[in-house]
PDB file of N, CA and C in Angstrom:
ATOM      1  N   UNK A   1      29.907 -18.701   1.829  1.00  0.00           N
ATOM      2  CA  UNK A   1      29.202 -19.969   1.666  1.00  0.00           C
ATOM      3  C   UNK A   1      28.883 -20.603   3.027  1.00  0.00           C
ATOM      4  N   UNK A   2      29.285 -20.513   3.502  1.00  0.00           N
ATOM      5  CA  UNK A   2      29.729 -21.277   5.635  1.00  0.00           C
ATOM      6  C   UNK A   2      28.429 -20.595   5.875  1.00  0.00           C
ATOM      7  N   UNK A   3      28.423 -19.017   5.548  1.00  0.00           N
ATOM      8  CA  UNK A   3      27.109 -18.487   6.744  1.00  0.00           C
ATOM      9  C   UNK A   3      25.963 -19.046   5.594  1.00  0.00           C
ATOM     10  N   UNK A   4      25.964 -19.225   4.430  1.00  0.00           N
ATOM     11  CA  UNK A   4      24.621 -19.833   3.841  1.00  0.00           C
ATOM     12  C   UNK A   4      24.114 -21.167   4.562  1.00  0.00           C
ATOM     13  N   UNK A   5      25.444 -21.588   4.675  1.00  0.00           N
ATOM     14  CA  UNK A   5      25.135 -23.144   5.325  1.00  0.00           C
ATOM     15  C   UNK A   5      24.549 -23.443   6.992  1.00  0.00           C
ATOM     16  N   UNK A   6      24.930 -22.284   7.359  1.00  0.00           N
ATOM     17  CA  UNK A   6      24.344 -21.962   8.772  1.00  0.00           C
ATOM     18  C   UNK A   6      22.931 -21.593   8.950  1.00  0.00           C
ATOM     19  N   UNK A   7      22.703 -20.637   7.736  1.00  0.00           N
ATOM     20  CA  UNK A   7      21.744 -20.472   7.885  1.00  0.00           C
ATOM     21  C   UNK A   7      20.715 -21.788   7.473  1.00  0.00           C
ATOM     22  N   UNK A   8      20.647 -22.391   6.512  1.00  0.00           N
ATOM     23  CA  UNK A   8      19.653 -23.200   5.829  1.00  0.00           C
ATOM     24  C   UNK A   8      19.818 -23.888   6.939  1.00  0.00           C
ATOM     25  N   UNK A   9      20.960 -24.879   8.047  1.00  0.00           N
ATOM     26  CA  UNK A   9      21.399 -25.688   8.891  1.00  0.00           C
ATOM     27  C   UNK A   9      19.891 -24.805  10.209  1.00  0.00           C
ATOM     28  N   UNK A  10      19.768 -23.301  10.194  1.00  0.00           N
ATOM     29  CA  UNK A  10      18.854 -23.445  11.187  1.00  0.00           C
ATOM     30  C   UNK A  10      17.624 -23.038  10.567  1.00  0.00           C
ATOM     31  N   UNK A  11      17.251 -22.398   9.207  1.00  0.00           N
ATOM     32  CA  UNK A  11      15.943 -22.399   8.882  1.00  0.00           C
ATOM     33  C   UNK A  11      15.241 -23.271   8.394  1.00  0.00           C
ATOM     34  N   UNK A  12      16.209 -24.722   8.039  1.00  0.00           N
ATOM     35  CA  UNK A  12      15.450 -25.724   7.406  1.00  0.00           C
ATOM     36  C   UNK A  12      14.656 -26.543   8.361  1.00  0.00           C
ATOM     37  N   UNK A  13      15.381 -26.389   9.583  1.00  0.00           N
ATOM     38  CA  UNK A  13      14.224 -27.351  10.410  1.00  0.00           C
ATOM     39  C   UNK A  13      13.033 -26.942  11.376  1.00  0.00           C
ATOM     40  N   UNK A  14      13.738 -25.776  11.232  1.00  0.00           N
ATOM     41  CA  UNK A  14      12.758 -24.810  12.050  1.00  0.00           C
ATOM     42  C   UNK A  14      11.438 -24.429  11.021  1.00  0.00           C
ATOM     43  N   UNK A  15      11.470 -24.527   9.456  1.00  0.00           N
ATOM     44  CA  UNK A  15      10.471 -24.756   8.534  1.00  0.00           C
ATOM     45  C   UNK A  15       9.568 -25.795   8.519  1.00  0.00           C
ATOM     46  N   UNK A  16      10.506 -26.870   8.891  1.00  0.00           N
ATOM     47  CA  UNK A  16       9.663 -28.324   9.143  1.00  0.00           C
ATOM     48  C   UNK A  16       8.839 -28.100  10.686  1.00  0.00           C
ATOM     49  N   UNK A  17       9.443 -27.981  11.375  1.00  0.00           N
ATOM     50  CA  UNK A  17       8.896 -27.592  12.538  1.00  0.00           C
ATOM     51  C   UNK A  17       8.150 -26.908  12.713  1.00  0.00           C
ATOM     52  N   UNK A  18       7.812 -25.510  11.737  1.00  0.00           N
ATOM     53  CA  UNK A  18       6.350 -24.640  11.868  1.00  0.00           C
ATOM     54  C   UNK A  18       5.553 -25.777  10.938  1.00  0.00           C
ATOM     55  N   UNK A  19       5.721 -26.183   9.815  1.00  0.00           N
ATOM     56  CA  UNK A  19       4.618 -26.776   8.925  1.00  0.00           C
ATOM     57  C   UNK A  19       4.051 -27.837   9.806  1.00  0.00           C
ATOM     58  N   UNK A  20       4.712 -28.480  10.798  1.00  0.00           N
ATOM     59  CA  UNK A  20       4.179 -29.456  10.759  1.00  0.00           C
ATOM     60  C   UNK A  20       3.138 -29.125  12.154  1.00  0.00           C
ATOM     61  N   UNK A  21       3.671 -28.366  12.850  1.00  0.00           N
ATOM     62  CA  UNK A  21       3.031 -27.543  13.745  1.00  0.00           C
ATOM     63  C   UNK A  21       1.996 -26.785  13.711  1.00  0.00           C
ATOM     64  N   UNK A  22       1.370 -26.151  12.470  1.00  0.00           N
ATOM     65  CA  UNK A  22       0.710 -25.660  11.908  1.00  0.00           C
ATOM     66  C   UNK A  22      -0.475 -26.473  11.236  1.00  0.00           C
ATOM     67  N   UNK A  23      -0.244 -28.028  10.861  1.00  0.00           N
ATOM     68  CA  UNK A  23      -0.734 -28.885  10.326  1.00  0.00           C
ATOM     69  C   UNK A  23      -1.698 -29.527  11.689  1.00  0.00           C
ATOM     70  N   UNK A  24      -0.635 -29.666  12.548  1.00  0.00           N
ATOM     71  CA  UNK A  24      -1.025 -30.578  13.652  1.00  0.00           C
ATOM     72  C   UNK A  24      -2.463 -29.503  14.704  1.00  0.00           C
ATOM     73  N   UNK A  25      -1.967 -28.101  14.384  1.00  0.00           N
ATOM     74  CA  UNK A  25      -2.677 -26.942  14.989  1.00  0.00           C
ATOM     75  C   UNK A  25      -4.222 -26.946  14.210  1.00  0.00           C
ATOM     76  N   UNK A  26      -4.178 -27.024  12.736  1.00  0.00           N
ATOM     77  CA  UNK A  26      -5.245 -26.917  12.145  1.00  0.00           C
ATOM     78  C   UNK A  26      -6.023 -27.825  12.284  1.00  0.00           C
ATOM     79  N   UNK A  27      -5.546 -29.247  11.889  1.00  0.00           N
ATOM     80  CA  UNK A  27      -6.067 -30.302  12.551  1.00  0.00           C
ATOM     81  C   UNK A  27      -7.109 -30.424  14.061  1.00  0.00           C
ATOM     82  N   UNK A  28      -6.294 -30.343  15.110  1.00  0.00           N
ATOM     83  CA  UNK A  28      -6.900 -29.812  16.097  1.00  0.00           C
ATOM     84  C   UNK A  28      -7.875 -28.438  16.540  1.00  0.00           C
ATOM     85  N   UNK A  29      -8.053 -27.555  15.761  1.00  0.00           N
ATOM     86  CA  UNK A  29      -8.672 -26.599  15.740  1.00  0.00           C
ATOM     87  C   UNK A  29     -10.023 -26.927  14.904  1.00  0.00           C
ATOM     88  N   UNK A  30     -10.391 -28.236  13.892  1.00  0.00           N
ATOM     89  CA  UNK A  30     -11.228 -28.340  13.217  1.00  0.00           C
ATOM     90  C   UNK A  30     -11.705 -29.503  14.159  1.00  0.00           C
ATOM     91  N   UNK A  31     -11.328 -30.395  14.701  1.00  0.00           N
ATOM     92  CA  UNK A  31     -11.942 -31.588  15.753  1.00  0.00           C
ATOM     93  C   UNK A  31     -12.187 -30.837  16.936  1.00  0.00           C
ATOM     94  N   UNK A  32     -12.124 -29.871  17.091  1.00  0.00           N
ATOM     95  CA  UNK A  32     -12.249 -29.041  18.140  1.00  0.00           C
ATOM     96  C   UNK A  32     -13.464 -28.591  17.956  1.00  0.00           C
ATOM     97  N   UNK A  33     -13.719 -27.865  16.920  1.00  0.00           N
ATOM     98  CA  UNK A  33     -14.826 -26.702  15.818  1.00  0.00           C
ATOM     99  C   UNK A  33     -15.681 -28.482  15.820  1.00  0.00           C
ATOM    100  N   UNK A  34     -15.535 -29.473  15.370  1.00  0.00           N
ATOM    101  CA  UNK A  34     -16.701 -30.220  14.712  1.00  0.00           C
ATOM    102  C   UNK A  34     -17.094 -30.962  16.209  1.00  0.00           C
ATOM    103  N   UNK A  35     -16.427 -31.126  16.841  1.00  0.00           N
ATOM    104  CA  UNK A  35     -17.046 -31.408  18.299  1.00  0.00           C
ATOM    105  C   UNK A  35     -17.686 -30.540  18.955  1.00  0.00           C
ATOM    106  N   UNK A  36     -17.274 -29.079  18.811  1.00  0.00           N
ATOM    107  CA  UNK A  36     -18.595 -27.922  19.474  1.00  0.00           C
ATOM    108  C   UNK A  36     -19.759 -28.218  18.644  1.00  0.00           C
ATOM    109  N   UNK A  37     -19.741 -28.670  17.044  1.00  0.00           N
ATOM    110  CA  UNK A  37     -20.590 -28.482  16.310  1.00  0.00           C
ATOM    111  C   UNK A  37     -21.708 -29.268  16.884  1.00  0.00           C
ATOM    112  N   UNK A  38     -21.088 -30.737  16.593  1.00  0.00           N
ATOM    113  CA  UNK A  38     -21.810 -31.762  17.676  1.00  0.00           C
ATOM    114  C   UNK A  38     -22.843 -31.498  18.846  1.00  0.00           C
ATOM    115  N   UNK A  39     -21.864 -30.824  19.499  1.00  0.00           N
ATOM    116  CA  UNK A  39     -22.401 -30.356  21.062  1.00  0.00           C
ATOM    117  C   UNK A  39     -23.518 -29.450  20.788  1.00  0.00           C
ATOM    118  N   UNK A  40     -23.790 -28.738  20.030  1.00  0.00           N
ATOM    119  CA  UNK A  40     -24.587 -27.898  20.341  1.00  0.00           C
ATOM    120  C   UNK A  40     -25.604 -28.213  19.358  1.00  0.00           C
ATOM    121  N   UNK A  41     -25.862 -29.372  18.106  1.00  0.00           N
ATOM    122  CA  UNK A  41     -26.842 -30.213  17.441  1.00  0.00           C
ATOM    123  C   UNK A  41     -27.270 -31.282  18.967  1.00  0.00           C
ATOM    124  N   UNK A  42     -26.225 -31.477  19.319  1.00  0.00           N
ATOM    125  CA  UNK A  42     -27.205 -32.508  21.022  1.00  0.00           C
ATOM    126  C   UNK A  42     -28.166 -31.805  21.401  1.00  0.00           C
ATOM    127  N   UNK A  43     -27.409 -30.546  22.133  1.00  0.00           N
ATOM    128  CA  UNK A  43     -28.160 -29.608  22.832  1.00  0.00           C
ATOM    129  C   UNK A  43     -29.908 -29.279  22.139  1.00  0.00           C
ATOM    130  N   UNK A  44     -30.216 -28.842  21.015  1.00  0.00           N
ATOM    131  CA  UNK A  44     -30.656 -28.541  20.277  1.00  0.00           C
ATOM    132  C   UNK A  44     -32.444 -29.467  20.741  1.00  0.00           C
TER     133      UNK A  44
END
């Protein structure tokens, strides 16, 4: 039971820590994408 608890003790936050990382990544990868979009309707 101890090593279950060890474990969840380091995969649970390290879960929160990719999701939210992943959230914050996608996020930024689409304001990224709609600002080239931008840029190159200026250009245009």
């Amino acid at each position: 039971m101890t090593d279950l608890m060890a474990m969840d003790l380091i995969i649970f936050p390290l879960l929160i820590t990719l999701t939210i990382g992943g959230l914050w990544y996608a996020r930024a990868q689409a304001k990224m994408a709609s600002g080239f979009m931008m840029g190159t309707w200026k250009r245009r």
